[in-house]
Protein backbone atom coordinates (compact mmCIF):
# COMPACT_ATOMS: atom_id res chain seq x y z
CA UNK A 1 63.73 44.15 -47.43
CA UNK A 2 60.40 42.81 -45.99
CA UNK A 3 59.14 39.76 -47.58
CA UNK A 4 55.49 38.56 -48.08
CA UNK A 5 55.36 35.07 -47.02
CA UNK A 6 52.49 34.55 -50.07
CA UNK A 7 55.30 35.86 -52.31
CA UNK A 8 57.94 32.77 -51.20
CA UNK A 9 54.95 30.28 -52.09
CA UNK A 10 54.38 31.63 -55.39
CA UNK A 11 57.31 33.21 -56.46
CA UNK A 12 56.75 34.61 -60.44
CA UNK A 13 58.93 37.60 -60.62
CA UNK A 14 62.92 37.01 -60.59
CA UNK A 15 63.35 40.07 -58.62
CA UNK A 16 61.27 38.63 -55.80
CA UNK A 17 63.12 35.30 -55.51
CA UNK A 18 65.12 36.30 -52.06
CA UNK A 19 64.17 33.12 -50.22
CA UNK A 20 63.09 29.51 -50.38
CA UNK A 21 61.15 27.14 -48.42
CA UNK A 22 61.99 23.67 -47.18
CA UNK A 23 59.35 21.38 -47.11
CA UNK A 24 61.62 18.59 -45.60
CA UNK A 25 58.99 16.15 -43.08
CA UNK A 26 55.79 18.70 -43.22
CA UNK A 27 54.36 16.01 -45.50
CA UNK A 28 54.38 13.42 -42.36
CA UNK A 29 51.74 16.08 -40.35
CA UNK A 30 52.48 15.32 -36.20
CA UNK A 31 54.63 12.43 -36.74
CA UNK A 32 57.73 15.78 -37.19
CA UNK A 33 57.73 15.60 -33.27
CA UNK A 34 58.91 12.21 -33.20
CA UNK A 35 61.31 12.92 -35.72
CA UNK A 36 62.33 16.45 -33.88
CA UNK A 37 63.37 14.01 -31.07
CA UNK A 38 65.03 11.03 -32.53
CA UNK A 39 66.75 13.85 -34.69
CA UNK A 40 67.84 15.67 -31.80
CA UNK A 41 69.24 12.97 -30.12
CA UNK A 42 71.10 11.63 -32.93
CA UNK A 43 72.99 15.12 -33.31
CA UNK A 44 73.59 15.08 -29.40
CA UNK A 45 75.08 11.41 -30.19
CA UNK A 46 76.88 12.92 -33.23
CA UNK A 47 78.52 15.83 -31.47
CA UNK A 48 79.55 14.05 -28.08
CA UNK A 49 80.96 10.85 -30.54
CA UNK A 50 82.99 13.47 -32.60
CA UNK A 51 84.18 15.89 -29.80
CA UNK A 52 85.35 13.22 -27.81
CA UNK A 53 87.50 11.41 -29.88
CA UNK A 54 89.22 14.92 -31.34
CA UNK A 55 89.30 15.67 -27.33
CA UNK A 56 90.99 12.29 -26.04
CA UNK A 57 93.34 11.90 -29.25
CA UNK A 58 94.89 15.25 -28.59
CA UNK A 59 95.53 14.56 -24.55
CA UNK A 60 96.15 11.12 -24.88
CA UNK A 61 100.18 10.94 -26.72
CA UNK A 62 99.90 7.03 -27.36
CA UNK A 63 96.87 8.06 -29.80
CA UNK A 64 99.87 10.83 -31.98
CA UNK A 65 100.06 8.85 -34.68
CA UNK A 66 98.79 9.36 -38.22
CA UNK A 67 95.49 6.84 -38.16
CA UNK A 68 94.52 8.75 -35.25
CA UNK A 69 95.55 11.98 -36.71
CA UNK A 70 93.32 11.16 -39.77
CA UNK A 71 90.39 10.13 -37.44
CA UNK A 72 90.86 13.25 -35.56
CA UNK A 73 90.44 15.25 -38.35
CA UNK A 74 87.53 13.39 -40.25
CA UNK A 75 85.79 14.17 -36.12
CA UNK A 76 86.15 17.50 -37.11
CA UNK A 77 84.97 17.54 -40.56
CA UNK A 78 81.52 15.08 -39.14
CA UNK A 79 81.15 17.73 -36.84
CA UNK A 80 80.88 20.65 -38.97
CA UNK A 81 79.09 18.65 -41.86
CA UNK A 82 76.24 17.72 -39.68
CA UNK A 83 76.24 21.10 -37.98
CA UNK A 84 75.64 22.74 -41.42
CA UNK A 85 72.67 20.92 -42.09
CA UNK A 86 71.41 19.05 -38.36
CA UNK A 87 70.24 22.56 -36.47
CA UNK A 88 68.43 24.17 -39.07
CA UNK A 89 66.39 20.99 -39.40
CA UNK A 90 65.01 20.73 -36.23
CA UNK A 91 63.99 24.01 -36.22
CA UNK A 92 61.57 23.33 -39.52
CA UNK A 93 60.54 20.40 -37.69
CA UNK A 94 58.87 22.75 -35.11
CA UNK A 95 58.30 25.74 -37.71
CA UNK A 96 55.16 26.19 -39.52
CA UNK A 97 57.35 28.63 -41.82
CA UNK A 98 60.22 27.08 -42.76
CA UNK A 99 62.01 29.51 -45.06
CA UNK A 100 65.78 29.92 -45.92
CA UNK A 101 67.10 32.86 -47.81
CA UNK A 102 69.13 32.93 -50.80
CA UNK A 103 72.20 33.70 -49.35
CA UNK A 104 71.44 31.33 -46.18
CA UNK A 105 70.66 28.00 -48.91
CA UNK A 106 73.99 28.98 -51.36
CA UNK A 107 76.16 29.21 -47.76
CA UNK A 108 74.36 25.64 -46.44
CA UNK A 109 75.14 24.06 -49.56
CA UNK A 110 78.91 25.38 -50.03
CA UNK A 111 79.77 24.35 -46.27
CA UNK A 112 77.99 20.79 -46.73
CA UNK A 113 79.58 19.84 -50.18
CA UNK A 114 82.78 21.14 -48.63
CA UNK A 115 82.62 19.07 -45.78
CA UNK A 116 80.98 16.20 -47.38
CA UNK A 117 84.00 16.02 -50.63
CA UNK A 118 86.50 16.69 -47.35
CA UNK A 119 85.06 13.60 -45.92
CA UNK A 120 85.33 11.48 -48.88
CA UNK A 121 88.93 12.52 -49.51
CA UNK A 122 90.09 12.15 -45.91
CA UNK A 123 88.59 8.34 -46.29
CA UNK A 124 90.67 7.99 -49.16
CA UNK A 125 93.78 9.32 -47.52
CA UNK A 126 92.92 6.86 -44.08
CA UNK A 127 92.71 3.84 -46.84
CA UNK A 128 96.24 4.92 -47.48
CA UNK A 129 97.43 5.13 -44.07
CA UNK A 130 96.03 1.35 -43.80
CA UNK A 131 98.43 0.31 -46.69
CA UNK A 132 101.36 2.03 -45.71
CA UNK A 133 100.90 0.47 -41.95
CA UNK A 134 100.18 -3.21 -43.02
CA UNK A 135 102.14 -3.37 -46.60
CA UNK A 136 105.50 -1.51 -45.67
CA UNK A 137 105.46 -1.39 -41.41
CA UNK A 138 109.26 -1.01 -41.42
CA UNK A 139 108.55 1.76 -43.80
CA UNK A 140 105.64 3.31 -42.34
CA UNK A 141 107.27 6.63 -40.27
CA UNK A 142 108.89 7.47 -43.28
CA UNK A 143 105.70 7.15 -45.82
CA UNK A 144 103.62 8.49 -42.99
CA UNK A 145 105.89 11.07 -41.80
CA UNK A 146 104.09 14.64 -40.05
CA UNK A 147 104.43 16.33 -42.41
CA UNK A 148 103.09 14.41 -45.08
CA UNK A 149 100.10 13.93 -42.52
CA UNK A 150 99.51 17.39 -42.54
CA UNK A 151 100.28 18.15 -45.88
CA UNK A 152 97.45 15.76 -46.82
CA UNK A 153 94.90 16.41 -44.00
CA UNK A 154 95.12 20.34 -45.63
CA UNK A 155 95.04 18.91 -49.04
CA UNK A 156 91.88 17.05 -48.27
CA UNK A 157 90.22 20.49 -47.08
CA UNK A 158 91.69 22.46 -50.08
CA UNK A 159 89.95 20.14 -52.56
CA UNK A 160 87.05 19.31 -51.01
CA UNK A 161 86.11 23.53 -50.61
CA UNK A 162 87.25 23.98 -54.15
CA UNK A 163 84.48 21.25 -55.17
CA UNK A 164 82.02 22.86 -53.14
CA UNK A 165 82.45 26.57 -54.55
CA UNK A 166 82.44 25.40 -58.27
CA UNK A 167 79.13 23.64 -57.51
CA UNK A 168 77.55 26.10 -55.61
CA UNK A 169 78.70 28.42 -57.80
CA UNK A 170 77.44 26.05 -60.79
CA UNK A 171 73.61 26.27 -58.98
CA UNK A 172 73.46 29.35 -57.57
CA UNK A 173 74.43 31.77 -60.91
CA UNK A 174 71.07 30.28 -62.13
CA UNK A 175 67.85 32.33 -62.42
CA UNK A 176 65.09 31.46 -59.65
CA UNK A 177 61.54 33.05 -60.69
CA UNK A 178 59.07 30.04 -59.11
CA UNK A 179 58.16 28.24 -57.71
CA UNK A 180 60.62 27.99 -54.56
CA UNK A 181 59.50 25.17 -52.57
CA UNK A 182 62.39 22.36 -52.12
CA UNK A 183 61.41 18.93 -51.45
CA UNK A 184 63.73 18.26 -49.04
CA UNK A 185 65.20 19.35 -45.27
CA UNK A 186 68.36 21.42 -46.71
CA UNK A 187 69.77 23.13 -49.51
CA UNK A 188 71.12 20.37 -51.84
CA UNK A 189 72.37 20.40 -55.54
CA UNK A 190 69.36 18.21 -57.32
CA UNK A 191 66.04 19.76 -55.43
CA UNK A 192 67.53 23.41 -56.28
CA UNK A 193 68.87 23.19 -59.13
CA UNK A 194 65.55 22.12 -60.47
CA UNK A 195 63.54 24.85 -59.58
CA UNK A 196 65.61 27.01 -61.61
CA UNK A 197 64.13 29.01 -64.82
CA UNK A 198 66.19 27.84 -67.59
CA UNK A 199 68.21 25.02 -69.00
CA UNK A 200 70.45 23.59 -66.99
CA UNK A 201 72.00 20.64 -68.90
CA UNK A 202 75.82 22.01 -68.97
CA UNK A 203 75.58 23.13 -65.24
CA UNK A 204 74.64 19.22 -64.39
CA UNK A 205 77.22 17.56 -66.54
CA UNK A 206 79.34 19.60 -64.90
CA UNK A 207 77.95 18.74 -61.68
CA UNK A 208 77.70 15.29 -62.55
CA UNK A 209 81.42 14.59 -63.45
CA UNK A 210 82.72 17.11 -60.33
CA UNK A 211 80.48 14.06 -58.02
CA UNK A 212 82.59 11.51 -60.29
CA UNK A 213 85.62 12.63 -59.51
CA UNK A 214 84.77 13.55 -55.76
CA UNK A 215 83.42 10.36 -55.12
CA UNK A 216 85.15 7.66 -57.82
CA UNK A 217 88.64 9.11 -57.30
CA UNK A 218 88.97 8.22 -53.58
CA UNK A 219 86.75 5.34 -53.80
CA UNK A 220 88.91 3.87 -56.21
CA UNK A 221 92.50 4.67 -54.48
CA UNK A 222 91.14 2.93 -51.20
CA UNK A 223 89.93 -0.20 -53.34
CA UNK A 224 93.34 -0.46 -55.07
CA UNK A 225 95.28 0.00 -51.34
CA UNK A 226 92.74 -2.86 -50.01
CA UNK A 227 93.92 -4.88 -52.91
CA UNK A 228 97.26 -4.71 -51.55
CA UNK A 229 96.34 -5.13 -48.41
CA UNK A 230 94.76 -8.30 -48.99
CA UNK A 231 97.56 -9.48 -51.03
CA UNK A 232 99.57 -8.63 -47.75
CA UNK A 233 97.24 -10.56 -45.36
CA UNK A 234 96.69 -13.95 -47.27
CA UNK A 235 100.49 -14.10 -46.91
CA UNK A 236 100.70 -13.91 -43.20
CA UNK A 237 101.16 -17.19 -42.13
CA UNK A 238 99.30 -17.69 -38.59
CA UNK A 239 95.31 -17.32 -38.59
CA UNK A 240 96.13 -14.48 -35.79
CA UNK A 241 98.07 -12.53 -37.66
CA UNK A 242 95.55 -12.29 -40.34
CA UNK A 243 92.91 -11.55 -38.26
CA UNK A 244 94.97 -8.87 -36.36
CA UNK A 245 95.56 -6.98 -39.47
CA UNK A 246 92.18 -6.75 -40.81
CA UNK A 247 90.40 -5.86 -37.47
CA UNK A 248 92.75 -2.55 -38.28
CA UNK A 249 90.98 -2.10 -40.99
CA UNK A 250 87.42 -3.55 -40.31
CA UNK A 251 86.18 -0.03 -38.80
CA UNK A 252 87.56 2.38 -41.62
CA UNK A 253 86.12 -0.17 -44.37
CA UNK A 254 82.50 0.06 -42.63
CA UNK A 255 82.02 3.85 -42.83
CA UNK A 256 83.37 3.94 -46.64
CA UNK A 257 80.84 1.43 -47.36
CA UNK A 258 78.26 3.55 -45.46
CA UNK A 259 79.43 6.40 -47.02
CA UNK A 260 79.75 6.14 -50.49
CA UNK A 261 77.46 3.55 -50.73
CA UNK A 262 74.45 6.36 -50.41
CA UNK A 263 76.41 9.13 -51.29
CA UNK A 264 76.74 7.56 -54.98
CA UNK A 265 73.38 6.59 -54.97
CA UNK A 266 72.21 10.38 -54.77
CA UNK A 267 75.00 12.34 -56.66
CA UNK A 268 76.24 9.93 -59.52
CA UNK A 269 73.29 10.28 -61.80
CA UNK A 270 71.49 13.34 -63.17
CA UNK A 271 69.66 15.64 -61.06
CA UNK A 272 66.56 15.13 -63.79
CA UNK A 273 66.22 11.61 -62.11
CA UNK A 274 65.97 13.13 -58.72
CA UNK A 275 63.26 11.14 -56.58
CA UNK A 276 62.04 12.80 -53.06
CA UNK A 277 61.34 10.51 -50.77
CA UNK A 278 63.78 8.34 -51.93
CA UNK A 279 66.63 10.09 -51.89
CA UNK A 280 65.40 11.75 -48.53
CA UNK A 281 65.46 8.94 -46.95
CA UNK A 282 69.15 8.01 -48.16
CA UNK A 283 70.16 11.08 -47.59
CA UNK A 284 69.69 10.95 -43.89
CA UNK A 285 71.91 7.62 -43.46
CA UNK A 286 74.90 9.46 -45.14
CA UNK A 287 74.11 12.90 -42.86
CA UNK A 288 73.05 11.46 -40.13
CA UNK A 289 73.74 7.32 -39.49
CA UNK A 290 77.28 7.79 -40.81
CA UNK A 291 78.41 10.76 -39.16
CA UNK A 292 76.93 8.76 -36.44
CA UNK A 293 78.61 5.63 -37.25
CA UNK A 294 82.26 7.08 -37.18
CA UNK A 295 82.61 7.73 -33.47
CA UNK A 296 80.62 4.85 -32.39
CA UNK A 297 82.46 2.31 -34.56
CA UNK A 298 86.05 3.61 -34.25
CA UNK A 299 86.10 4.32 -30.51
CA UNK A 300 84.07 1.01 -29.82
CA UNK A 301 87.12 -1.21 -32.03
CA UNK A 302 89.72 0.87 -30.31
């Protein structure tokens, strides 16, 4: 079917809605070349960072054990998170017609909520791995066993790609008839859901509480692990010790603050309180800086 680019701009008939168009940067005129580059070599960063570390953990057999396994993993999961979103980006950053079709923007956001609920899940799983390795160390091949690694690690990806097709699925059964410009550089829930053509209250309160449970859920299983790791480390006796134990812990506790830091600042509140340039600009520390942040600050401390 051959599409009239007037048509995307003004789209009136619900019949005609086949694509949508990013405006992402266009608002920032030739200033999108500088961002084409610093963008470009962030995702170079991003992808060296991530392949790297899955490379060297799987030759390297001092690095088989579960916090590395985890880490692995999570490399994995960055890398296909930022891959969803990074390349199509910089190509609207040197497009004058930056257009995604229907099918395109429901795939980008299924594969980016399903990466990005993976992510939050593996953290929470990693906090775990802390607890059982500082709490119960005598213990910690039995709680940590391989199985039980991989059991999780799948259990991570099961959930997090459940999450994503409910919400896509939530966004996406909506009626589009115009306009279909989204204010932002990819397919998220809050810019496209509110271009749709009728109420959308239930579909957000379920959306709302599926980002409450993605993100709370984790968040608050790694707090209540830290708690007992804490516990653990103000009873170590020698100032080493302590310190020993919590540099293990120092570089997984950064990137969850990263993380769901921003990520809660988007997602847990109403898309009808969406803001732009705002949440545009948060959005790219928790797609960009912290996918970033993982390889640099885990290799780096290890």
């Amino acid at each position: 079917m051959t599409i009239n680019i007037g048509e995307q701009v003004n789209q009136t008939d619900f019949s005609s809605v086949t694509a949508f168009l990013l405006l992402g940067f266009s608002n920032f005129g030739e200033i999108q070349l500088v961002f084409f580059a610093v963008f470009l070599c962030l995702y170079l960063i991003i992808l060296s960072g991530n392949i790297t570390i899955f490379t060297v953990i799987n030759l390297d057999h001092s690095l088989h054990i579960p916090m590395y396994f985890f880490l692995g993993i999570l490399s994995i999961s960055e890398t296909g998170y930022t891959f969803v979103i990074l390349p199509k980006m910089l190509i609207n950053l040197l497009s004058l017609l930056r257009t995604i079709s229907f099918v395109n923007c429901d795939t980008q956001m299924f594969f980016f909520l399903g990466f990005a609920v993976t992510n939050c899940m593996l953290l929470g799983v990693m906090g775990y791995d802390r607890y059982a390795a500082i709490c119960h160390p005598l213990r910690y091949s039995i709680l940590m066993s391989w199985q039980l690694c991989g059991e999780l690690a799948a259990t991570c990806a099961v959930i997090g790609f459940l999450f994503s097709l409910i919400g896509s699925l939530l966004v996406f059964q909506l009626p589009f008839c115009g306009p279909n410009e989204i204010n932002h550089y990819f397919c998220d829930i809050s810019p496209v859901i509110q271009l749709a053509c009728t109420d959308t209250y239930i579909n957000e309160v379920v959306i709302f509480i599926g980002g409450i449970l993605a993100l709370m859920v984790p968040l608050t299983f790694i707090c209540i692990s830290y708690g007992f790791i804490a516990r653990t480390i103000l009873r170590i006796p020698s100032a080493e010790g302590k310190r020993k134990a919590f540099s293990t812990c120092a570089s997984h506790l950064t990137v969850v603050i990263v993380h769901y830091g921003c990520a809660s600042f988007v997602y847990l509140r109403p898309s009808s309180k969406y803001s732009s340039n705002k949440d545009r600009l948060v959005t790219v520390t928790y797609t960009v800086v912290t996918p970033l942040l993982n390889p640099l600050v885990y290799s780096l401390r290890n």
